[in-house]
Structure formats: C-alpha cells, structure tokens
Protein backbone atom coordinates (compact mmCIF):
# COMPACT_ATOMS: atom_id res chain seq x y z
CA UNK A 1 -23.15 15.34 -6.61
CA UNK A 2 -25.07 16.49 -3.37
CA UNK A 3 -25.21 15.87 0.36
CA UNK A 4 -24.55 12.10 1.36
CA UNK A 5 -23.94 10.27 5.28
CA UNK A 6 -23.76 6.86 5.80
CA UNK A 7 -23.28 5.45 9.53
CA UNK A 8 -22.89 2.48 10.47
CA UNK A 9 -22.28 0.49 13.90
CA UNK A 10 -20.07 -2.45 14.08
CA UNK A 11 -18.37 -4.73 17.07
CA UNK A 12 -15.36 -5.93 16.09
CA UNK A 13 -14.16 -9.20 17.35
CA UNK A 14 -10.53 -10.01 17.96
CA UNK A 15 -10.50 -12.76 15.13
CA UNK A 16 -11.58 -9.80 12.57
CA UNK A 17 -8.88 -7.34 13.69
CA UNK A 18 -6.24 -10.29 13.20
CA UNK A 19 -7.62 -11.22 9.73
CA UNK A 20 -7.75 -7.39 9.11
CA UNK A 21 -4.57 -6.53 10.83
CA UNK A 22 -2.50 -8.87 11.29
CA UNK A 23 1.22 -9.43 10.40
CA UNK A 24 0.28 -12.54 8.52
CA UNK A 25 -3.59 -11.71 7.92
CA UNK A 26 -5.75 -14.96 8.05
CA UNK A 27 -9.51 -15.54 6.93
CA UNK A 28 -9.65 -15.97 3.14
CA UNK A 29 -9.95 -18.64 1.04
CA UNK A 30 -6.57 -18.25 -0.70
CA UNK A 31 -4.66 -17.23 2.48
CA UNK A 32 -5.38 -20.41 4.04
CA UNK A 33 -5.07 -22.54 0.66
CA UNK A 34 -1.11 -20.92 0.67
CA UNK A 35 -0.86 -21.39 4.20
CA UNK A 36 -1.75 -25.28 3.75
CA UNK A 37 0.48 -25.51 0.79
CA UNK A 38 3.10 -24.73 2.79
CA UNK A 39 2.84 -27.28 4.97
CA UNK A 40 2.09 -29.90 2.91
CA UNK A 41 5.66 -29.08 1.28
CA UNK A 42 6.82 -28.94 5.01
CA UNK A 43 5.91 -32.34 5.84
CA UNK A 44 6.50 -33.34 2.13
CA UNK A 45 10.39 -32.44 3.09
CA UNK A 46 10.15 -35.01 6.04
CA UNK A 47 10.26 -37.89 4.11
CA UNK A 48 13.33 -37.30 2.04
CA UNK A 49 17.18 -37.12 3.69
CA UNK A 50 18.43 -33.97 1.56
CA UNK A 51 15.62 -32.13 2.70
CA UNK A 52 14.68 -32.98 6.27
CA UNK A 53 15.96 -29.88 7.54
CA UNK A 54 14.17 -28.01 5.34
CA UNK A 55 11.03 -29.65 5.90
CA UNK A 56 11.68 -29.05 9.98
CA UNK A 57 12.65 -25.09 8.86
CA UNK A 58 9.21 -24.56 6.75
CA UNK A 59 7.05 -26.07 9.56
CA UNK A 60 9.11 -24.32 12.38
CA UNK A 61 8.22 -21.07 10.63
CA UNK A 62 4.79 -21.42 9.47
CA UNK A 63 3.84 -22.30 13.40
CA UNK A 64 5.25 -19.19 14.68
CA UNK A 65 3.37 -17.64 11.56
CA UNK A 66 0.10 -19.40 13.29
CA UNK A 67 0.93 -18.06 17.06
CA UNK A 68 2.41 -15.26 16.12
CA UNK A 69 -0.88 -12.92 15.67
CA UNK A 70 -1.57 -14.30 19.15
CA UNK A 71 1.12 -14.06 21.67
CA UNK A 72 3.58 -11.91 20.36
CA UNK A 73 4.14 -8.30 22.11
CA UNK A 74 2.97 -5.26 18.98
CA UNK A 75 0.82 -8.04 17.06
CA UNK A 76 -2.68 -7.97 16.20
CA UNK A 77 -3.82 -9.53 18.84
CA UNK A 78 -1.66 -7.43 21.49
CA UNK A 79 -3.28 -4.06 19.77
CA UNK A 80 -6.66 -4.91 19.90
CA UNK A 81 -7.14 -6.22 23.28
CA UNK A 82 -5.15 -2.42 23.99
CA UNK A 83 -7.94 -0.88 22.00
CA UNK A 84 -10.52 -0.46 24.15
CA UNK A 85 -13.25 1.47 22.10
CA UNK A 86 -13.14 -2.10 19.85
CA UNK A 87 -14.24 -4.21 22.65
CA UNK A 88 -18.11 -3.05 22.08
CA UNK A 89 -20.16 -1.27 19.29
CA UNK A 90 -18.22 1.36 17.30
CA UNK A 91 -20.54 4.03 15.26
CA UNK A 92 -18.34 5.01 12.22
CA UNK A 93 -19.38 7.55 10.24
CA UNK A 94 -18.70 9.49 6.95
CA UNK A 95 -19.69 12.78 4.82
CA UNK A 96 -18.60 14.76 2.04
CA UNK A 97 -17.09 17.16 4.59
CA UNK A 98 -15.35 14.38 6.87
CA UNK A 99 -15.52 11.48 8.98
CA UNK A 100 -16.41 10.37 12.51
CA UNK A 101 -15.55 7.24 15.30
CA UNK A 102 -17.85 6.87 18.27
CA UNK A 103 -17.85 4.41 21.10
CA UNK A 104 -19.25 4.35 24.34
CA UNK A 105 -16.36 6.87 25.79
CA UNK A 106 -14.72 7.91 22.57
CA UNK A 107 -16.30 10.37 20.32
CA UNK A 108 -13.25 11.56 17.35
CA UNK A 109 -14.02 13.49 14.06
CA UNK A 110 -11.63 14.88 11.74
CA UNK A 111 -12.66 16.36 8.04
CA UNK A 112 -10.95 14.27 5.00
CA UNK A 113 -7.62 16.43 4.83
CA UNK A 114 -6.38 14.35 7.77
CA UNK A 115 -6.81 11.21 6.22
CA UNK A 116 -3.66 9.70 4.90
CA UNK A 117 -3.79 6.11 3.89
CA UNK A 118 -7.14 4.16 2.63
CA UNK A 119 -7.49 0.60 1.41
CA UNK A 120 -9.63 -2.15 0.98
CA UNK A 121 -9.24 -5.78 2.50
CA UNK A 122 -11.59 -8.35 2.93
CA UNK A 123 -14.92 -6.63 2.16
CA UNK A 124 -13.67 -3.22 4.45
CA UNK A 125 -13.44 0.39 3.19
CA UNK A 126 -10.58 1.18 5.43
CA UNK A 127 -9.03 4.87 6.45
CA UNK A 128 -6.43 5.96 8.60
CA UNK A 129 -5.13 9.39 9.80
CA UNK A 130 -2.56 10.60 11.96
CA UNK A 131 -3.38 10.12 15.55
CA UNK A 132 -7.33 9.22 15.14
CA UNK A 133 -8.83 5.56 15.41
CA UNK A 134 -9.13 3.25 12.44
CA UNK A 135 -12.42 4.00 10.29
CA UNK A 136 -13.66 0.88 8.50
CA UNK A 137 -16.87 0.70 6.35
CA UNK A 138 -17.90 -2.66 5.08
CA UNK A 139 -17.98 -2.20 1.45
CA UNK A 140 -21.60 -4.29 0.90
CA UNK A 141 -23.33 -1.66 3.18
CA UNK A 142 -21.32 1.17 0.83
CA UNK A 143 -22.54 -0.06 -2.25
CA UNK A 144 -25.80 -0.65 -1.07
CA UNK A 145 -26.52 2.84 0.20
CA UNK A 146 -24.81 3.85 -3.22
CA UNK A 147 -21.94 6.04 -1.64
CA UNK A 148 -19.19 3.71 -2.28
CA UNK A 149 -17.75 5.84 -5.31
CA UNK A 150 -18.20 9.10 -3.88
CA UNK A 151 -16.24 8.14 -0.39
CA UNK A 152 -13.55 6.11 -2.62
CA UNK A 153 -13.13 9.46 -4.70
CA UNK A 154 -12.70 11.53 -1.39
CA UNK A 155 -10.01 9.28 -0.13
CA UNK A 156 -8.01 8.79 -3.05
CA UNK A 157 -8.07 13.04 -3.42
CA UNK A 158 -7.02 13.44 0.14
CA UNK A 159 -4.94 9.89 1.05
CA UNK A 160 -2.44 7.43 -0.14
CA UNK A 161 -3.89 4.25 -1.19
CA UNK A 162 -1.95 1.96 0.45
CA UNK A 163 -0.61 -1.27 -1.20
CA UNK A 164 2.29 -1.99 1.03
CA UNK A 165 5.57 -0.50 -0.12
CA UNK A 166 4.66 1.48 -3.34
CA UNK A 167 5.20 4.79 -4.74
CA UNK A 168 1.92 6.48 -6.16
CA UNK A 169 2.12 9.94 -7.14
CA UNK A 170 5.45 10.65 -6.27
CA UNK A 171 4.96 9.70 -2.94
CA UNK A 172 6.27 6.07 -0.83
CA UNK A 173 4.02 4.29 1.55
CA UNK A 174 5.47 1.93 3.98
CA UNK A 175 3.98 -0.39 6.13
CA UNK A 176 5.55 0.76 8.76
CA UNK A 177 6.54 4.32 8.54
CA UNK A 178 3.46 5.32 6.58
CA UNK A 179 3.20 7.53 3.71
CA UNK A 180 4.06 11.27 3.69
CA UNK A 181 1.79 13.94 4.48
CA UNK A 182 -0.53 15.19 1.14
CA UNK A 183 -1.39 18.19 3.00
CA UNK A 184 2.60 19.01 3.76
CA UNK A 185 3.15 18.02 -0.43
CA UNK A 186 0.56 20.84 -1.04
C-alpha cells in the first residue's frame, strides 16, 4: 500500500460545530425538511379543539430544540466557544502511523491505537480519542488526494464506528459514555 499524509487546515465556525455537534444537529436538507414538518403539524394542531394542546406541546418543544444548541450550559454552542484552538485555523493531519491537531498554541499527536470512535457526518471524516482534540477531514479533500479508503480502513481496525447506541463487534457505543477501549479488548 505505501507511505501516504494528507494535511489539511480548516477554521471552524460556530454554526459548523452545531450542525456537526450538536444535540439536535442542523444544516441538511432533510434535517430542516423534518424540522419544518414538525411545525407545520404544530400549528396544524392549533386549529382543532382535541388537539390544541398538542399543537402548543409540539411547538413548545421544537423551539427549545431551535435555542437549545445556543444557550443551553454543555451544548454545542457552550463547547465550542470553550474550545479555543477552534476559534482560528486548525492543521489536522493524518498517516499510516497516526494522526496530528495543530493550532496556533496546541500542537497534539497520538498514533491510531488511541483512536476510539470514527464517523462520518455531513461531508467530515471524523475521529476521536481519549483525551485528544476532535480530528475532522472533509471527505471531498480525502477522496481527492485518494487516501479516503486507506484512512477509513485504519479507523475501522483501530476504532468503533460510531452510529449512536449500537453494538459492533461485540462491543456498545454510547453517545454519551463512549465505546470501550479496543486496545483494553486486545
């Protein structure tokens, strides 16, 4: 297969780490088609007795679905602006012998048996691991450089792919608690 490094340098704004990120992640087509759905049956509730209250309930909740992302404490929103290696360019960075973050005053590397979750959302090649900052690769600039199957091969040997709460290979992921260690199942 041979050598391969890709690099690429990215500012992330706060609207792409919500759409990314978020609780209730906005930006595609379909998310906002389901989003307006539900409050056309919202207001579509309104105009009938039996179901007034449940026409208040639906648009109640899908407001605090819109705000949400923005002002509540552990959100999206709250995380990013904490993040402050997002707030400019961010050089990410991978090989067949690991992967790299750096910022203007964060440099991080780790090799790929620290990775533990990967997935793709919205055009992003994304990896996590335990105590080291997000990598994302847009999957275009992957392709293009003709790397995307190698690095997806990597992660799924080393990582979880994460698809909410599933169990793959014998082991759970969980949104929140995340998935157990591969290295510690070895």
């Amino acid at each position: 297969m041979g050598e391969f490094r890709f690099e690429r340098t990215h500012t992330l704004s706060e609207r792409e780490y919500i759409a990314l990120f978020g609780l209730l992640p906005s930006g595609t087509r379909q998310r906002w088609l389901r989003r307006s759905v539900v409050v056309a049956v919202g207001i579509a509730c309104l105009f009938f007795p039996y179901t007034l209250l449940l026409g208040v309930a639906i648009l109640a909740l899908a407001a605090i679905a819109f705000v949400a992302p923005y002002y509540l404490p552990g959100t999206a929103s709250r995380v990013y602006r904490e993040m402050f290696y997002l707030h400019g360019p961010v050089t990410y960075g991978v090989t067949q012998e690991g992967l790299w973050a750096r910022a203007v005053d964060l440099s991080s590397e780790l090799s790929w048996r620290h990775v533990t979750t990967w997935y793709e959302r919205d055009g992003w090649f994304i990896l996590r691991g335990n105590g080291f900052p997000l990598l994302m690769f847009p999957v275009g600039g992957l392709e293009a450089a003709g790397v995307y199957g190698r690095v997806q091969a990597l992660a799924a040997l080393h990582a979880v792919e994460f698809k909410g709460r599933r169990v793959r290979r014998g082991r759970v992921t969980d949104r929140f608690s995340g998935p157990a260690s591969p290295a510690a199942e070895r």
